[in-house]
N, C-alpha and C. Protein backbone atom coordinates (compact mmCIF):
# COMPACT_ATOMS: atom_id res chain seq x y z
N UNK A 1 129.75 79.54 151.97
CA UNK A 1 129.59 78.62 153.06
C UNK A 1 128.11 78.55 153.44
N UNK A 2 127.74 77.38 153.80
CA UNK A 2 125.78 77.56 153.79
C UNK A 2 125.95 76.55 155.66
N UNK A 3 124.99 76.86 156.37
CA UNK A 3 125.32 75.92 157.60
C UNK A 3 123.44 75.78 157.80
N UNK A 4 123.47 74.72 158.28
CA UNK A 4 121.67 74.42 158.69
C UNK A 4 121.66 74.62 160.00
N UNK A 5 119.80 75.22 160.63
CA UNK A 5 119.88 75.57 161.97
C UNK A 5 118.30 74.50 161.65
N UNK A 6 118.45 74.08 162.58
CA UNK A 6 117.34 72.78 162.67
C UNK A 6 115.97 73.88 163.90
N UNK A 7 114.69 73.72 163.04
CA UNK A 7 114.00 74.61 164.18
C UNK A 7 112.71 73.55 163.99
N UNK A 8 111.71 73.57 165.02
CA UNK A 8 110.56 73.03 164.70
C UNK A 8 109.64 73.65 163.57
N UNK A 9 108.78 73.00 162.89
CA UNK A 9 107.98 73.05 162.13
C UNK A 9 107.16 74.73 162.56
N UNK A 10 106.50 74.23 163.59
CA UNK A 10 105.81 75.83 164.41
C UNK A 10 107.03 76.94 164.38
N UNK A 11 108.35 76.79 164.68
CA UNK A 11 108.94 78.06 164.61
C UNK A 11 109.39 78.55 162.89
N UNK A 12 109.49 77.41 162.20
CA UNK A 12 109.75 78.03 160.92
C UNK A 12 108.33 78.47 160.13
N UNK A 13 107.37 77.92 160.46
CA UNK A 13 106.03 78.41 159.83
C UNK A 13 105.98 80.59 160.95
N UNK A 14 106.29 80.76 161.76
CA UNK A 14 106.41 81.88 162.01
C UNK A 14 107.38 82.76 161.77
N UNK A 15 108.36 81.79 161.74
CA UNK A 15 109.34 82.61 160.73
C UNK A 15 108.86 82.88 159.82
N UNK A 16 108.56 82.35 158.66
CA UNK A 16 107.91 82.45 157.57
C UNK A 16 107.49 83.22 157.14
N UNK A 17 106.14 83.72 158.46
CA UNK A 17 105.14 84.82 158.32
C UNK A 17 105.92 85.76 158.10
N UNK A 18 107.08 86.06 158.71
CA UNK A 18 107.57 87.54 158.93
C UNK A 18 108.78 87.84 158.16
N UNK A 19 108.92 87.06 157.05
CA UNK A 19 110.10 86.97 156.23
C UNK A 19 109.45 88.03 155.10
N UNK A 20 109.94 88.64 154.32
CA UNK A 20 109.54 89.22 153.34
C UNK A 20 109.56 88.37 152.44
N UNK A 21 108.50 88.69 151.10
CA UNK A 21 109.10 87.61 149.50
C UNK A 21 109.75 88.10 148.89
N UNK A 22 110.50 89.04 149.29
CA UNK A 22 111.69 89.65 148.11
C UNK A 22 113.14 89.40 148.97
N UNK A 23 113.07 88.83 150.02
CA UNK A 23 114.47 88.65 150.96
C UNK A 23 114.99 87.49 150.60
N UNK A 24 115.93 86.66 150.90
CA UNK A 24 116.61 85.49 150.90
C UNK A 24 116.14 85.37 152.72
N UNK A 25 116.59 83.85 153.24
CA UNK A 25 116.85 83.95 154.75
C UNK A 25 117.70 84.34 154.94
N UNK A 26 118.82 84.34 154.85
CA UNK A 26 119.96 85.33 155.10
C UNK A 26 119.44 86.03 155.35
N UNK A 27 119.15 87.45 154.36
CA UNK A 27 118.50 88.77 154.73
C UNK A 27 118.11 88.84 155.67
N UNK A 28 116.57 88.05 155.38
CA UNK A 28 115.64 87.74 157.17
C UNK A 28 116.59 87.43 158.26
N UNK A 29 117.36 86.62 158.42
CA UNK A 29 118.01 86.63 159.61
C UNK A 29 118.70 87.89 160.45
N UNK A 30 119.40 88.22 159.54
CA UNK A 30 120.08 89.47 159.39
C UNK A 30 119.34 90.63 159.64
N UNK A 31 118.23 90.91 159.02
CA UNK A 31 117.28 91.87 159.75
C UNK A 31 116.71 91.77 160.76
N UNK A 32 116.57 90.64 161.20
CA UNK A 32 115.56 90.19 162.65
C UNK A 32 117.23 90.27 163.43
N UNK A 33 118.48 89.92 163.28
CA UNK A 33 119.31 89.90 164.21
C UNK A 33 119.65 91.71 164.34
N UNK A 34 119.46 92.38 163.60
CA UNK A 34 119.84 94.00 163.64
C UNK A 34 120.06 94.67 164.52
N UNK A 35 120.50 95.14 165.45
CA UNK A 35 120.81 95.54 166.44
C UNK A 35 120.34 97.29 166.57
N UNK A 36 120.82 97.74 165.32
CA UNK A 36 120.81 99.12 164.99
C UNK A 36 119.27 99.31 164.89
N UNK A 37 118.57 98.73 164.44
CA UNK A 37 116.57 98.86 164.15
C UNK A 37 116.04 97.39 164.43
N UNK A 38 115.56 97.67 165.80
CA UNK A 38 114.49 96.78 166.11
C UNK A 38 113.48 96.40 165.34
N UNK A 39 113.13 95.23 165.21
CA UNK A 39 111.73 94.62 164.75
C UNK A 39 110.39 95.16 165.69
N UNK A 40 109.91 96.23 164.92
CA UNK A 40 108.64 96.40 165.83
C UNK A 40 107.43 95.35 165.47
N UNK A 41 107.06 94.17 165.92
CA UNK A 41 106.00 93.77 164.96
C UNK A 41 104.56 94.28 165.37
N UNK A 42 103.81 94.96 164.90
CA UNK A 42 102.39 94.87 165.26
C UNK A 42 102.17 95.51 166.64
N UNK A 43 103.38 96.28 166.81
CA UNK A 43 103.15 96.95 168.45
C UNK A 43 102.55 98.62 167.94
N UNK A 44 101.73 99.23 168.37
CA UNK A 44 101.45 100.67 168.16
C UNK A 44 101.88 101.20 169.72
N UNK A 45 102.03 102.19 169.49
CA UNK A 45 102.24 102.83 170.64
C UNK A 45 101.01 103.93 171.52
N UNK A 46 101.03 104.12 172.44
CA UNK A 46 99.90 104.14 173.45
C UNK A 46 99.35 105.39 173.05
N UNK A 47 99.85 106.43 172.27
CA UNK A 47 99.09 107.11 171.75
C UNK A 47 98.28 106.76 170.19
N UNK A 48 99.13 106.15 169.70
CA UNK A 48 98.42 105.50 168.30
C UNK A 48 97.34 104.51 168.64
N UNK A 49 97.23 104.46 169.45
CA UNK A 49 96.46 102.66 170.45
C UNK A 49 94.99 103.61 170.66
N UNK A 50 95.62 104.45 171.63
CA UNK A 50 94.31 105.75 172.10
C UNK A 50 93.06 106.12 170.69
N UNK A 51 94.28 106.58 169.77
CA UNK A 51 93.68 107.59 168.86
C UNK A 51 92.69 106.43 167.99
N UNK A 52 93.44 105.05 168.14
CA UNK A 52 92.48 104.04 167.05
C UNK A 52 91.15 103.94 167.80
N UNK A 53 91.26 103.48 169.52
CA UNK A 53 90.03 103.52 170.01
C UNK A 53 89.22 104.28 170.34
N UNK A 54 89.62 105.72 170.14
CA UNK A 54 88.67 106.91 170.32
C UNK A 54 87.81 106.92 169.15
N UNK A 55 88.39 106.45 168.13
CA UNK A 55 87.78 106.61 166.30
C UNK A 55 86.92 105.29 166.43
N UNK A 56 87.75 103.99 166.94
CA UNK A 56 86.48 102.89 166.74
C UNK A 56 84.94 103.63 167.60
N UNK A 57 84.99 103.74 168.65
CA UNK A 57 84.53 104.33 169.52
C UNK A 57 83.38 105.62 168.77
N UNK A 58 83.98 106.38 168.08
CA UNK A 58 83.23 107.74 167.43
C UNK A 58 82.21 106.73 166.48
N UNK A 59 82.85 105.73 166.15
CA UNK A 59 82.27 105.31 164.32
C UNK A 59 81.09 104.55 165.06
N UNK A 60 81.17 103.60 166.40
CA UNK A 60 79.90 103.38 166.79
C UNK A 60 79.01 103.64 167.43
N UNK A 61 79.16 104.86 167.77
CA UNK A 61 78.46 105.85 168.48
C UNK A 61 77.44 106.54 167.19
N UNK A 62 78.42 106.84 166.18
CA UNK A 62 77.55 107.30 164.88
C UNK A 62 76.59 106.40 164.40
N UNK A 63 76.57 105.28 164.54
CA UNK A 63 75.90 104.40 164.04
C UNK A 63 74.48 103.83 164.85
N UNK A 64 74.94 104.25 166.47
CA UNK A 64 73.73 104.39 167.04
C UNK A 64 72.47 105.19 166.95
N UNK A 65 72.99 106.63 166.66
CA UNK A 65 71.93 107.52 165.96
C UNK A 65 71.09 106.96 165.04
């Protein structure tokens, strides 16, 4: 059974982005609908966030010397 979901141009070009090239849409749907494992996209968490800007932070400090 195949059914069409009509989306704008802008939402399927972002879909897009976040589809894998080895999935079908199905799949993608199905993984973005998952209930059991959230889609984290591009979120770090406030200690991973810290630790990146303490290091950007070190690397241009070194570079001031």
């Amino acid at each position: 059974m195949s059914t069409s979901i009509r989306v704008s141009n802008e939402t399927k070009d972002k879909l897009s982005r976040l589809k894998r090239d080895d999935e079908t849409w199905d799949e993608f749907l199905n993984r973005l609908t998952n209930e059991e494992e959230p889609i984290n996209i591009g979120a770090w968490s406030d200690d991973v966030a810290d630790r990146a800007r303490e290091a950007v932070e070190s690397s241009r400090e070194s570079f001031e010397r």
